[in-house]
Protein backbone atom coordinates (compact mmCIF):
# COMPACT_ATOMS: atom_id res chain seq x y z
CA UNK A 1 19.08 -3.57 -34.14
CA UNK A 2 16.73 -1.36 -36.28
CA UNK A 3 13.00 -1.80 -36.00
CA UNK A 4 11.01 -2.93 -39.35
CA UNK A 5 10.01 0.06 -41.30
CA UNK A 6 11.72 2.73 -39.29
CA UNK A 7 14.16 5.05 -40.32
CA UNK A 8 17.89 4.03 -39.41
CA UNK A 9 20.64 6.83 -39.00
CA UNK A 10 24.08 6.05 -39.93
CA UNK A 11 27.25 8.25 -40.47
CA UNK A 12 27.18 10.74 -42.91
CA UNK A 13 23.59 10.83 -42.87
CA UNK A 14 22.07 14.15 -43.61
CA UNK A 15 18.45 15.71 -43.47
CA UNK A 16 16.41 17.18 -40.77
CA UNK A 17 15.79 14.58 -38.32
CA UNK A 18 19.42 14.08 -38.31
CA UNK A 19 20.14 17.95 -37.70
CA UNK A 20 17.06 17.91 -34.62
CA UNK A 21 19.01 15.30 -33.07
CA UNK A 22 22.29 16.70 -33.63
CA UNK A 23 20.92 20.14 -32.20
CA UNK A 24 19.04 18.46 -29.13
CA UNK A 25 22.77 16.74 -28.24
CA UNK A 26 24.26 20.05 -28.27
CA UNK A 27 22.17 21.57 -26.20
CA UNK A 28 22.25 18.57 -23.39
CA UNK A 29 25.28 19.55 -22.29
CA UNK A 30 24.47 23.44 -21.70
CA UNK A 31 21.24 22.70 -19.89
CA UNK A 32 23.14 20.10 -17.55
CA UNK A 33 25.35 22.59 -16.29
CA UNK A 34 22.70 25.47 -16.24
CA UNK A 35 20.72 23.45 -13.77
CA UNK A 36 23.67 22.44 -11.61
CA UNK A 37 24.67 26.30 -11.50
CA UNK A 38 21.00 26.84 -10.58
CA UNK A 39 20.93 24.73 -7.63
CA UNK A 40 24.29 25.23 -6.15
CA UNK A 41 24.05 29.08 -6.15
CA UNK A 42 20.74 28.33 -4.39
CA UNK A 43 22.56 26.18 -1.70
CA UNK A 44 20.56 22.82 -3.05
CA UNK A 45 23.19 20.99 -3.65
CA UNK A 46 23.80 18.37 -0.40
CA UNK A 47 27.45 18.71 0.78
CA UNK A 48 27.14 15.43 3.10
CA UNK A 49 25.55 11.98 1.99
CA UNK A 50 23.96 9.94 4.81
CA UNK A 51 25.57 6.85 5.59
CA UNK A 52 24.05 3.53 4.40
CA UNK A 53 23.34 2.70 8.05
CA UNK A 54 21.26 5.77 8.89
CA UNK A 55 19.36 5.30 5.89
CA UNK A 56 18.29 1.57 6.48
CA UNK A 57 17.63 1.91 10.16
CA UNK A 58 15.05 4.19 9.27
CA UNK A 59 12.13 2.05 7.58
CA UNK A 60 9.23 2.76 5.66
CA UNK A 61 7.50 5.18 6.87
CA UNK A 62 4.50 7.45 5.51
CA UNK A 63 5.06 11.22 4.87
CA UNK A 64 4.71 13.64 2.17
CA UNK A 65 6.22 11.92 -0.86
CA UNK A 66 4.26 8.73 -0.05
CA UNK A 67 0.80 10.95 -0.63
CA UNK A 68 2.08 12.78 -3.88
CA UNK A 69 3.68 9.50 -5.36
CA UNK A 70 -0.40 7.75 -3.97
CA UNK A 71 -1.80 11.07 -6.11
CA UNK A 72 0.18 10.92 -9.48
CA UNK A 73 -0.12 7.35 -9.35
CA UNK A 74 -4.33 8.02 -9.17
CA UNK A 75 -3.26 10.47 -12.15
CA UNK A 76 -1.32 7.92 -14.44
CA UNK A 77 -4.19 5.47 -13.83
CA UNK A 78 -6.87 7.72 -15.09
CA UNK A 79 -4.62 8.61 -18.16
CA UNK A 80 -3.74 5.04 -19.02
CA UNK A 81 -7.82 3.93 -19.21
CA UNK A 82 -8.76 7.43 -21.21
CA UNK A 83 -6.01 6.16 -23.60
CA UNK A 84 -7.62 2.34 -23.72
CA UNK A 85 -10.72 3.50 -23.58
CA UNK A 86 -10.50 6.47 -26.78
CA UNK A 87 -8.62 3.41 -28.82
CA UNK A 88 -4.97 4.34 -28.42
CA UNK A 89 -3.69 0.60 -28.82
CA UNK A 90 -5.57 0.95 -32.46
CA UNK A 91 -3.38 4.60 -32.98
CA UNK A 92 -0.30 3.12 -31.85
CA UNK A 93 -0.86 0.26 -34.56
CA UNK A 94 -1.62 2.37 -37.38
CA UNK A 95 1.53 4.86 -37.03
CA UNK A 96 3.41 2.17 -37.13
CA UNK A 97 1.80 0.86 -40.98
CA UNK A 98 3.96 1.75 -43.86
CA UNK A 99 2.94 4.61 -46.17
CA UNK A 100 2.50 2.87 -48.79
CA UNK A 101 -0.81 0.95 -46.74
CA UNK A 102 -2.07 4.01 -45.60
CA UNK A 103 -2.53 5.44 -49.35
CA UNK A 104 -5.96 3.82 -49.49
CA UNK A 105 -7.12 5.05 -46.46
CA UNK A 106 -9.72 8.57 -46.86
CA UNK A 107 -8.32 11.30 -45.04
CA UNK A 108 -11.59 14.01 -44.35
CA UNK A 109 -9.38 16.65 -42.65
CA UNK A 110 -6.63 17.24 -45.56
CA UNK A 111 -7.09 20.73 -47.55
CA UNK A 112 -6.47 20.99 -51.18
């Protein structure tokens, strides 16, 4: 289901978002297996999964991750409230007005 006033892409469609998307699928692929190369030629790659029972006789415990996952969720926080607080929700809004709306609007940064 298409969104109101967005652009829909259908077959046969042409132009350049169609040919960024097109390029970006094409590359997916290539990346995929570059990284998988990467990390098995490194040895990253496990050769034996842990059984079900090993990993839920373990618990919850606090280690490493917990403290970097405590840290970047400190980070998203701060990020979230600079983007409230600087009126993002008002941005987010006005991208999303048709064209035709935002003709009346005075834009002080365009050059001639």
């Amino acid at each position: 289901m298409a969104n109101d006033n967005q652009p829909t892409v259908g077959s046969g469609d042409t132009g350049a978002a169609v040919e960024q998307a097109q390029r970006a699928l094409r590359r997916t692929p290539d990346t995929t297996l570059a990284v998988d190369g990467i990390f098995s030629a490194l040895g990253l790659v496990p050769t034996k999964r842990p059984s079900i029972d090993s990993i839920s006789s373990r618990g919850i415990s606090w280690n490493y991750t917990t403290f970097l996952n405590i840290a970047f969720l400190m980070v998203a926080a701060v990020l979230v409230l600079r983007f409230l607080r600087t009126g993002g929700p008002a941005m987010l809004r006005m991208m999303n007005t048709p064209e035709e709306e935002m003709a009346q609007h005075d834009h002080a940064l365009e050059t001639e």
